[in-house]
C-alpha atoms as a PDB file:
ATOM      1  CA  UNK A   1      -0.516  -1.365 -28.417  1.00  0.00           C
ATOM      2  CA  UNK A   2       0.947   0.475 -25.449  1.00  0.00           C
ATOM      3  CA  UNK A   3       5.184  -0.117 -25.720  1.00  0.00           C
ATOM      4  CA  UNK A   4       7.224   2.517 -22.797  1.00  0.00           C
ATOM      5  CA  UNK A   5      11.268   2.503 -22.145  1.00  0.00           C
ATOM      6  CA  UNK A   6      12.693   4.668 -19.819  1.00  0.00           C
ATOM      7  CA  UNK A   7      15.495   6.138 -21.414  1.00  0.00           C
ATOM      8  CA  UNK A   8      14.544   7.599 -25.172  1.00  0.00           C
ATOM      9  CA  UNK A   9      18.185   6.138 -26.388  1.00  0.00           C
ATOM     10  CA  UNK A  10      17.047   2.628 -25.251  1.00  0.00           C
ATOM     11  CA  UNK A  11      17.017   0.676 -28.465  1.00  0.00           C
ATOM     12  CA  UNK A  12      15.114  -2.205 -26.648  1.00  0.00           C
ATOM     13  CA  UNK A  13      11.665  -0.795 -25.427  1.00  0.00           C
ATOM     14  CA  UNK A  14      10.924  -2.400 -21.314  1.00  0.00           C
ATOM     15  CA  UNK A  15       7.253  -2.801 -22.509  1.00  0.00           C
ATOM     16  CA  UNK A  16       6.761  -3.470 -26.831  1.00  0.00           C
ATOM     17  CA  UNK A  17       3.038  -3.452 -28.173  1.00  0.00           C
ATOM     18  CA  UNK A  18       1.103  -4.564 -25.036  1.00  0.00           C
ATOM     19  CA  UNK A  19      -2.520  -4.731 -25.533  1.00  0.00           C
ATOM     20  CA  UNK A  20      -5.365  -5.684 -22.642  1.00  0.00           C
ATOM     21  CA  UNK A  21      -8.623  -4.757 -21.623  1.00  0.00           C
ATOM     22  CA  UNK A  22     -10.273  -5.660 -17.559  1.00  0.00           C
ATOM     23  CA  UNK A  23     -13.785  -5.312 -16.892  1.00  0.00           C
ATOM     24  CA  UNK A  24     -15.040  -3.789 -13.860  1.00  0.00           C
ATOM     25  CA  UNK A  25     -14.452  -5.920 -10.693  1.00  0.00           C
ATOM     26  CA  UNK A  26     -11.707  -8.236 -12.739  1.00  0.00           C
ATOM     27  CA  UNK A  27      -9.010  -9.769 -11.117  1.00  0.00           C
ATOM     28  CA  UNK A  28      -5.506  -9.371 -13.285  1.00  0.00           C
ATOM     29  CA  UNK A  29      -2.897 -11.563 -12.794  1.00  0.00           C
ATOM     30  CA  UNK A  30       0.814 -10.496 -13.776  1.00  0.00           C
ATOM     31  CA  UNK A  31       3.364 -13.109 -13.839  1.00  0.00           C
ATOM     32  CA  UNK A  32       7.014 -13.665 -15.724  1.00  0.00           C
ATOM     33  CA  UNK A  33      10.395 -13.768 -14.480  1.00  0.00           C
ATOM     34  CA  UNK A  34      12.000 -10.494 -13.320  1.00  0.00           C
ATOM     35  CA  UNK A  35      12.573  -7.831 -15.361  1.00  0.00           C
ATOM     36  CA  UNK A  36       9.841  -8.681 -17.856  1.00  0.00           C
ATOM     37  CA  UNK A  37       7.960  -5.412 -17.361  1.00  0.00           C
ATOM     38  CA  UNK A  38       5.190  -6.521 -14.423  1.00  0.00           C
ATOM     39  CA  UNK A  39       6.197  -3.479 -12.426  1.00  0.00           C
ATOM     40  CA  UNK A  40       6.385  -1.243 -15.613  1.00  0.00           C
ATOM     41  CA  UNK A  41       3.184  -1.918 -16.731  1.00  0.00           C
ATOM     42  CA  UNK A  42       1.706  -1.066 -13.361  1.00  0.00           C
ATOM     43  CA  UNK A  43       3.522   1.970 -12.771  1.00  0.00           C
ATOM     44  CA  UNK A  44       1.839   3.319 -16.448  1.00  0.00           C
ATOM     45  CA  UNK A  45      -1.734   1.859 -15.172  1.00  0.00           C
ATOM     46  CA  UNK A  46      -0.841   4.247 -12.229  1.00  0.00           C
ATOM     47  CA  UNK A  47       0.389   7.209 -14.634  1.00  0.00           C
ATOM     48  CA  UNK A  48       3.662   7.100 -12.294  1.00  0.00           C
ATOM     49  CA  UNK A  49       5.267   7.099 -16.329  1.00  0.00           C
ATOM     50  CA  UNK A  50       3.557   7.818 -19.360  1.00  0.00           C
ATOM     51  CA  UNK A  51       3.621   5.335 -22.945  1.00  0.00           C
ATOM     52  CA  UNK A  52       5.504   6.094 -25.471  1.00  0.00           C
ATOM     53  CA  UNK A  53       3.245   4.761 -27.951  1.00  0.00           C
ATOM     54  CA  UNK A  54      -0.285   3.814 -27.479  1.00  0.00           C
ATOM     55  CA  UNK A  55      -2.903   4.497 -25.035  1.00  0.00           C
ATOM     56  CA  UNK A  56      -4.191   3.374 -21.032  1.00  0.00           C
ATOM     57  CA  UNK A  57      -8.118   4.102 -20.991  1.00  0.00           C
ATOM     58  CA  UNK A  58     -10.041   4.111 -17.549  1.00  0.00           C
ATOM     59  CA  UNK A  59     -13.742   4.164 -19.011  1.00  0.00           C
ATOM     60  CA  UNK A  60     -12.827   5.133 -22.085  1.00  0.00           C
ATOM     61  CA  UNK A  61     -10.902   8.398 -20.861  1.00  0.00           C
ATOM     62  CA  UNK A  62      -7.214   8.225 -21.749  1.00  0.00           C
ATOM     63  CA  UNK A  63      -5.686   8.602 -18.173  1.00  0.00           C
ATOM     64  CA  UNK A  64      -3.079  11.802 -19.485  1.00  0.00           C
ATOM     65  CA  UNK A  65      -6.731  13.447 -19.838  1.00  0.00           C
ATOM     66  CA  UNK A  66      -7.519  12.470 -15.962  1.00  0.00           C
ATOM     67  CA  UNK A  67      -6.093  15.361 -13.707  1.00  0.00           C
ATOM     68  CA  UNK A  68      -3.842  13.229 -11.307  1.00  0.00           C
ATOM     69  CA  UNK A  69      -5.488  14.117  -8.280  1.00  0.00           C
ATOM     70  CA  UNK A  70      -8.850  12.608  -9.563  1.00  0.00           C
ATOM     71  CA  UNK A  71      -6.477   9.477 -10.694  1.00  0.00           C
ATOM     72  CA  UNK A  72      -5.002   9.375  -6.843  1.00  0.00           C
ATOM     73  CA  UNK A  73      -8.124   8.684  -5.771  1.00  0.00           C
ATOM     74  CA  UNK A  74      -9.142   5.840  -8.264  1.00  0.00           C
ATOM     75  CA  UNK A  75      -6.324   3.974  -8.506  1.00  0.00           C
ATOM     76  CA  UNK A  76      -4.460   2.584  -5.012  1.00  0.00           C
ATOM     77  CA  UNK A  77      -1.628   0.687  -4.607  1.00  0.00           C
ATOM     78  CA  UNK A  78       0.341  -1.676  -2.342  1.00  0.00           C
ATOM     79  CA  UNK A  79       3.750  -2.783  -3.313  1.00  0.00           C
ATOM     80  CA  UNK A  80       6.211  -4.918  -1.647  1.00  0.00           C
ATOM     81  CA  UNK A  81       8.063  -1.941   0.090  1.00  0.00           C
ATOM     82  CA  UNK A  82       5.265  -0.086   1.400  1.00  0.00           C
ATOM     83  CA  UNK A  83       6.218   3.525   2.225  1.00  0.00           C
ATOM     84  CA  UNK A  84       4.918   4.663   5.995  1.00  0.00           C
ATOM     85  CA  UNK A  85       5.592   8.392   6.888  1.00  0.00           C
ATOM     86  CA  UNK A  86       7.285   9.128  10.034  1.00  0.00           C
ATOM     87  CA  UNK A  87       4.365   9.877  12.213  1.00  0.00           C
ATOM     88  CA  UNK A  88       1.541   8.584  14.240  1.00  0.00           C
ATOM     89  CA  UNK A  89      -0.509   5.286  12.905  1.00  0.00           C
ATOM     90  CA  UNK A  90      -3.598   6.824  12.976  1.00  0.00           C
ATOM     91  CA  UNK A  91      -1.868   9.840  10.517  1.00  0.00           C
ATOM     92  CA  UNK A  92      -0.483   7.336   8.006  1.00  0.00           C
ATOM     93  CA  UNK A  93      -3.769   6.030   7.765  1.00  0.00           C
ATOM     94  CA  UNK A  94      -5.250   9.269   7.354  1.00  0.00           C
ATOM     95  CA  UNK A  95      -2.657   9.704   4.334  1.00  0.00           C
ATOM     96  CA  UNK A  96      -5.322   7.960   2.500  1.00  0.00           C
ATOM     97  CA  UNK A  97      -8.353   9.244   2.846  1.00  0.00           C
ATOM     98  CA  UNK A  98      -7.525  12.834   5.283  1.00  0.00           C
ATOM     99  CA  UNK A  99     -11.673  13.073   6.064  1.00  0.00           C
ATOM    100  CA  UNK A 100     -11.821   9.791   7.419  1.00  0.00           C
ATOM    101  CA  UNK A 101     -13.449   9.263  10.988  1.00  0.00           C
ATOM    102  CA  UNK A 102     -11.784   7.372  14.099  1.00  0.00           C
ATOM    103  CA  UNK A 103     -14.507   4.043  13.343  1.00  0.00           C
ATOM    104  CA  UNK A 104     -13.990   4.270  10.027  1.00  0.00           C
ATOM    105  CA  UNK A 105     -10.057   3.792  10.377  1.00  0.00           C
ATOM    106  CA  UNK A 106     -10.530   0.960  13.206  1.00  0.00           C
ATOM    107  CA  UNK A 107     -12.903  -0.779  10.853  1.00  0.00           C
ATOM    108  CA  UNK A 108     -10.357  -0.436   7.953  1.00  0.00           C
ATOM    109  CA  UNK A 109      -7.268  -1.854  10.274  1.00  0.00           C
ATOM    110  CA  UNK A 110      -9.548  -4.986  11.293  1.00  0.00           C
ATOM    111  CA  UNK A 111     -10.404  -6.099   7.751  1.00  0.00           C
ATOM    112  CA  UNK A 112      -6.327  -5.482   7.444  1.00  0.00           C
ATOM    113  CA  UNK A 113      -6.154  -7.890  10.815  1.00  0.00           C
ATOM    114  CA  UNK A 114      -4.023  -5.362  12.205  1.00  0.00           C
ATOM    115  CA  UNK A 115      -6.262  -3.339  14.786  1.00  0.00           C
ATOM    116  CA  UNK A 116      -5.639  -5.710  17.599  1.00  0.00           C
ATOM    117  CA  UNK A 117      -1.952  -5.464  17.514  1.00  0.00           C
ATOM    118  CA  UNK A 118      -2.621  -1.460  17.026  1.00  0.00           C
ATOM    119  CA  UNK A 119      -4.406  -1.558  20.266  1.00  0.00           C
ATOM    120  CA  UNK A 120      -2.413  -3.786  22.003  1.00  0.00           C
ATOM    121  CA  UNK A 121       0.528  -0.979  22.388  1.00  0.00           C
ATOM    122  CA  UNK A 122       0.882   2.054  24.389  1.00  0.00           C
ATOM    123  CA  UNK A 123      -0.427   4.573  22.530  1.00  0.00           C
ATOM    124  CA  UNK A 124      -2.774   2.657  20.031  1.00  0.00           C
ATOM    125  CA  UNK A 125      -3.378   4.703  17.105  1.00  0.00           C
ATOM    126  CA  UNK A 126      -0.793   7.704  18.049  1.00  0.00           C
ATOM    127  CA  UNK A 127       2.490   5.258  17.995  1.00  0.00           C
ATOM    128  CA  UNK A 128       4.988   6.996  16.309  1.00  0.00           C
ATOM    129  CA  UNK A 129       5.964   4.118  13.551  1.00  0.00           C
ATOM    130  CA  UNK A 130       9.721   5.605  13.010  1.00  0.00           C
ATOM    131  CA  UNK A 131      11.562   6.254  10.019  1.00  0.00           C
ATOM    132  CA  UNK A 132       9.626   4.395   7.029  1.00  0.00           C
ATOM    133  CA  UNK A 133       8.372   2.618   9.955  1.00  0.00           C
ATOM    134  CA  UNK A 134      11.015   0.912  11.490  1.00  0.00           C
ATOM    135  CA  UNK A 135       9.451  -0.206  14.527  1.00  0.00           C
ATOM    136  CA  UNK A 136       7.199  -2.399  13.031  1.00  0.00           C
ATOM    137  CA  UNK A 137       7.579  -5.613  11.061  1.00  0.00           C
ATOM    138  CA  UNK A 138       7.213  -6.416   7.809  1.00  0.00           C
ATOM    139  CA  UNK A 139       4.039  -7.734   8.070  1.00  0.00           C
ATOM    140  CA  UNK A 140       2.321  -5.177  10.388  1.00  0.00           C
ATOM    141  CA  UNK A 141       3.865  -2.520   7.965  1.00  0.00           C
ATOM    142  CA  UNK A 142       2.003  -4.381   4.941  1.00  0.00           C
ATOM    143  CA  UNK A 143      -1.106  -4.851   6.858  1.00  0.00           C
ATOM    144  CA  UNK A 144      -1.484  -0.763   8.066  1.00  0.00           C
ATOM    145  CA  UNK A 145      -0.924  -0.080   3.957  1.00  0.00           C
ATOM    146  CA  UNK A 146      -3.439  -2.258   3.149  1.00  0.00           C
ATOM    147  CA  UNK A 147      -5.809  -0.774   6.051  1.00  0.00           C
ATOM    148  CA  UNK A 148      -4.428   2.266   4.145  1.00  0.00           C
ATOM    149  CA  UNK A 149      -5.508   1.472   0.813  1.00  0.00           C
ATOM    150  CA  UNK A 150      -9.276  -0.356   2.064  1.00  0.00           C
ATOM    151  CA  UNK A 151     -10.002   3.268   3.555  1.00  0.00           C
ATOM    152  CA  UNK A 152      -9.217   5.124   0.437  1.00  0.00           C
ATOM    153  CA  UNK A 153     -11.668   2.859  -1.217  1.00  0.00           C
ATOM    154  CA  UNK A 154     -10.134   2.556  -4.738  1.00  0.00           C
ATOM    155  CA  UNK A 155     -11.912   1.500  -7.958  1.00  0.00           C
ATOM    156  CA  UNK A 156      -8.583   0.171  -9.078  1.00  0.00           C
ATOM    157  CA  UNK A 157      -6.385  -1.514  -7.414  1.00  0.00           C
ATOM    158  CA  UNK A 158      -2.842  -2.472  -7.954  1.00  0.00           C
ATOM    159  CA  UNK A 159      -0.532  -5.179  -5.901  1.00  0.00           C
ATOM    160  CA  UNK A 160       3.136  -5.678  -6.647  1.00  0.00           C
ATOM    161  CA  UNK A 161       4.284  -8.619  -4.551  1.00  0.00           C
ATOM    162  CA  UNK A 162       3.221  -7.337  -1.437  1.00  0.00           C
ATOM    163  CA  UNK A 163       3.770 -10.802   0.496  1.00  0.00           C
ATOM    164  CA  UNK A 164       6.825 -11.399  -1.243  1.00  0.00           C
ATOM    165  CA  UNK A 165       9.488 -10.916   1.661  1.00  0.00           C
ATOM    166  CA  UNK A 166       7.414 -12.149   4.406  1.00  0.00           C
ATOM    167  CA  UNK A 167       7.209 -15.764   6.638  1.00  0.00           C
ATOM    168  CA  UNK A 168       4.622 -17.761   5.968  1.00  0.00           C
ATOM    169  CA  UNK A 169       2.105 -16.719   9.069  1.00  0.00           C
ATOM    170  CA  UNK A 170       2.502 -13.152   7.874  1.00  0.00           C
ATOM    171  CA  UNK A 171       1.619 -13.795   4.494  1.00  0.00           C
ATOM    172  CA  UNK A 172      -1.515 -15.802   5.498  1.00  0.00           C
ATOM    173  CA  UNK A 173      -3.103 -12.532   7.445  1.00  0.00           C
ATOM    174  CA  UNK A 174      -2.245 -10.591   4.719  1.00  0.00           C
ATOM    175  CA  UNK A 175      -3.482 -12.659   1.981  1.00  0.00           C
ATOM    176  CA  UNK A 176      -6.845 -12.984   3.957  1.00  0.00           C
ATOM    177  CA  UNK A 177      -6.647  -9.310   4.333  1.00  0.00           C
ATOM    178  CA  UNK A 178      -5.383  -8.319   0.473  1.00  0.00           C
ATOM    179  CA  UNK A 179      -8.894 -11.071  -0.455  1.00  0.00           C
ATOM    180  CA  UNK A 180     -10.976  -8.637   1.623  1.00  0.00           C
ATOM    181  CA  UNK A 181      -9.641  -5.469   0.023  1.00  0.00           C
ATOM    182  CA  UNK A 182      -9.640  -6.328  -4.030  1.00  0.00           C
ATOM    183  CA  UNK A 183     -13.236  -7.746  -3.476  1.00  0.00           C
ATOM    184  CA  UNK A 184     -15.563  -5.633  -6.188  1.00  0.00           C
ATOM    185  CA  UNK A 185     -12.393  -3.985  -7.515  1.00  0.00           C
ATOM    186  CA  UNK A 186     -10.649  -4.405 -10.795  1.00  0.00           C
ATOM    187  CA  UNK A 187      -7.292  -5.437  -9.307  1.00  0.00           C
ATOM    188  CA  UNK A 188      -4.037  -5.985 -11.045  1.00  0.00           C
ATOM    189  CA  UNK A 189      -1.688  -7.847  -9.293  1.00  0.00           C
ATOM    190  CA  UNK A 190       2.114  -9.194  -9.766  1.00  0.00           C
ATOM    191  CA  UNK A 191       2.828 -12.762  -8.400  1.00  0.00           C
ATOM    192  CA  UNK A 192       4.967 -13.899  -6.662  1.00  0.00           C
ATOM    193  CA  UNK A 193       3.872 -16.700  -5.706  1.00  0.00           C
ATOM    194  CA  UNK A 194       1.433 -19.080  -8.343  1.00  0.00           C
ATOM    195  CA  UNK A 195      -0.640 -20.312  -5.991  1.00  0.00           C
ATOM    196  CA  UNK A 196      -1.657 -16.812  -5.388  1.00  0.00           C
ATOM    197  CA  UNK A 197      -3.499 -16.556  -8.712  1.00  0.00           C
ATOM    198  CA  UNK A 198      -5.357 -19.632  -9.257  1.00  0.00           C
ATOM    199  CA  UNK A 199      -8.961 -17.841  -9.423  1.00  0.00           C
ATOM    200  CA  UNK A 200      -7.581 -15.203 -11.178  1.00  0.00           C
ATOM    201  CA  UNK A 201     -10.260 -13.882 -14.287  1.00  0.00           C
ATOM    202  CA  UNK A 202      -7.440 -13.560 -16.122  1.00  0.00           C
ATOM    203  CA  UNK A 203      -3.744 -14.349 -15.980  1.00  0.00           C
ATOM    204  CA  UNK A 204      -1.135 -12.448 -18.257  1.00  0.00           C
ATOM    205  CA  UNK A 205       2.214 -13.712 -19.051  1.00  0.00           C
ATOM    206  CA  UNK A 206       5.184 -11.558 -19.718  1.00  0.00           C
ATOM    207  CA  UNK A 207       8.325 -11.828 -21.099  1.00  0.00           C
ATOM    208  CA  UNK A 208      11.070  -9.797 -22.578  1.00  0.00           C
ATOM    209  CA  UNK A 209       8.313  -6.817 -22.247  1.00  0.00           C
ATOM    210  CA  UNK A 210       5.639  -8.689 -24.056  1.00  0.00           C
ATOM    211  CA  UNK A 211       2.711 -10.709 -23.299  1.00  0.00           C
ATOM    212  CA  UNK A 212       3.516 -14.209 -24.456  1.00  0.00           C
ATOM    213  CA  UNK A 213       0.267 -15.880 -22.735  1.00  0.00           C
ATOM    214  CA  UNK A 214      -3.189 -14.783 -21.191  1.00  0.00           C
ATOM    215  CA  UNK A 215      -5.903 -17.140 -20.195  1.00  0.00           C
ATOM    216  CA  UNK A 216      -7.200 -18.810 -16.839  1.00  0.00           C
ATOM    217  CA  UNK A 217      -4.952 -20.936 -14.618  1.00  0.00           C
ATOM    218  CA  UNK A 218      -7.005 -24.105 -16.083  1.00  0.00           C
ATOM    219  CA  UNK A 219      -6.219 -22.566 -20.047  1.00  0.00           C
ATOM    220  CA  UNK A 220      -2.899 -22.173 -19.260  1.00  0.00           C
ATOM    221  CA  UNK A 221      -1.951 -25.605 -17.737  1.00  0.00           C
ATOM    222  CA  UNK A 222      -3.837 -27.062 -20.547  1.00  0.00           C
ATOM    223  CA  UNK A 223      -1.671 -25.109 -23.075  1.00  0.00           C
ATOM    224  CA  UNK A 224       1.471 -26.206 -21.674  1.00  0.00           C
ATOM    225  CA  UNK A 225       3.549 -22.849 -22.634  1.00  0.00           C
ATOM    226  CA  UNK A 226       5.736 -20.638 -20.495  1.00  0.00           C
ATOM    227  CA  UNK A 227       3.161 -20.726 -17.577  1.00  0.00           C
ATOM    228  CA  UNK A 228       2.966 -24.238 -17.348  1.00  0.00           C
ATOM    229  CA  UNK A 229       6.749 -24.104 -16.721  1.00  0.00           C
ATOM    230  CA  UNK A 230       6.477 -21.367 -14.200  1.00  0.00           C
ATOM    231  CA  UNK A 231       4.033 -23.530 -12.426  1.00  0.00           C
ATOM    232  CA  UNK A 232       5.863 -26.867 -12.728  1.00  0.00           C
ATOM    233  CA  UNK A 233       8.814 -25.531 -11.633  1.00  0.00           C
ATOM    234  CA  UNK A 234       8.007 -22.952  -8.792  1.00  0.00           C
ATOM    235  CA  UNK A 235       5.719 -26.447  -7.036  1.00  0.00           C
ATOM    236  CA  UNK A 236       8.956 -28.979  -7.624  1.00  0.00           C
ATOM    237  CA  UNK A 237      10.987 -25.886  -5.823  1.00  0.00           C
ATOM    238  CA  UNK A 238       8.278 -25.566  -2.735  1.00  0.00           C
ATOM    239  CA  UNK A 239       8.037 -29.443  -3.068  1.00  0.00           C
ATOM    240  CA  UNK A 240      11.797 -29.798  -2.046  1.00  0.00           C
ATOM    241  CA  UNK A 241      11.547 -27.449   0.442  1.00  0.00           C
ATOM    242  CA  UNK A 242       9.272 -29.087   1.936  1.00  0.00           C
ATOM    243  CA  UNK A 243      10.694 -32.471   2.320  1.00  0.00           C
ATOM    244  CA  UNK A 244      13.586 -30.263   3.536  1.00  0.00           C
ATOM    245  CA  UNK A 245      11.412 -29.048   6.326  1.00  0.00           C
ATOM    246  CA  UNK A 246      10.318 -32.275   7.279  1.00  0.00           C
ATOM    247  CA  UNK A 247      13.653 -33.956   7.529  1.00  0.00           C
ATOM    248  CA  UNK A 248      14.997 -31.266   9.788  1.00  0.00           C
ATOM    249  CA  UNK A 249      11.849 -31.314  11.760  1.00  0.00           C
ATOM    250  CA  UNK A 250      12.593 -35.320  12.257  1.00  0.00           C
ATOM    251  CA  UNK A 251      15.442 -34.581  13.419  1.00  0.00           C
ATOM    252  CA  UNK A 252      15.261 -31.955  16.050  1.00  0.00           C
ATOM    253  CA  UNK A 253      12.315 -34.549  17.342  1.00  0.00           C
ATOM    254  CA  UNK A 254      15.233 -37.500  17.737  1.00  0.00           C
END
């Protein structure tokens, strides 16, 4: 019965009476329309914010017991902006785990499919990635967090749209790579995209700050609620782009 709003004269709480419980190794899927509270209710799994009402138990510990240090290092996340300090690769990596060997961060960026393109410039590992790391892409930013996050070795692990803004071939590595790094955890994660969460163990539903809908993909379509609309109509969307694609294709080949 966890409920949270950000501003105490809010009459309308962003989360209202959420309840849930993941088993170790779970995979959590978060899906709704924006502003329905996916990113809220990460950011409290996270103790970025704290409930208003009810409790978050890791283990049966409520996490405002859990000095946030010890918390750091159970919980990791990787969000759709993923924040890279201005320094060398091989330091951001570090950021996550500050013991961690040279092998142990080259065999981190390969599961992230990312050590080949760190090798492939200049000065490998000591490239200075810029300002929030303007010199790289999009995708090779995502792909050093999640190398990031794979070498911190979190129990719990949290993704908020992470392939969200990128082109298709970027979001393939790093959907291959995100695969490799919630393997054995108990991973929440916010979808974008539906196909993304087909195996999910579990798929939540929000709305309006409440959960409307949990079950399997298969429960869900069967049930033919809110997620069977979100499904529907996110696959006639990518249907008619599609066809889109095709017809200009045809006719670039003319």
């Amino acid at each position: 019965n966890v409920s949270f709003r950000y501003d105490a004269e809010q009459e309308i709480h962003t989360l209202h009476n959420i309840s849930l419980s993941a088993r170790a190794g779970e995979h959590i899927a978060l899906v709704g329309p924006s502003g329905s509270g996916k990113t809220t209710l990460t950011y409290l799994l996270a103790r970025l914010y704290d409930a208003d009402a009810g409790r978050i138990l890791i283990d049966g510990h409520d996490v405002r017991d859990i000095a946030l240090e010890s918390l750091g290092q159970i919980v990791g996340m990787v969000t759709q902006e993923s924040f890279l300090l201005h320094a060398t690769i091989r330091e951001n990596l570090r950021y996550g785990r500050p013991d961690a060997g040279d092998e142990e961060l080259f065999e981190a960026a390969r599961a992230a499919a990312i050590h080949d393109h760190i090798i492939s410039l200049p000065e490998g590992y000591d490239t200075i990635v810029g300002e929030r790391g303007y010199k790289l892409s999009g995708g090779q930013k995502q792909r050093i967090a999640i190398a990031r996050a794979i070498l911190k070795d979190p129990r719990i692990l949290i993704l908020d749209e992470a392939t969200s803004a990128l082109d298709t071939h970027s979001e393939r590595l790093i959907q291959d790579a995100l695969g490799r790094l919630s393997a054995g955890r108990t991973t929440f994660a916010i979808a974008h995209r539906l196909s993304t969460v087909l195996n999910a163990d579990q798929i939540l539903v929000l709305e309006a700050g409440q959960i409307v809908e949990r079950g399997t993909h298969a429960q869900l379509l069967e049930a033919g609620g809110a997620y069977a609309r979100l499904y529907a109509a996110q696959f006639e969307n990518e249907g008619r782009e599609n066809e889109t694609l095709k017809m200009e294709e045809s006719a670039l080949t003319q």
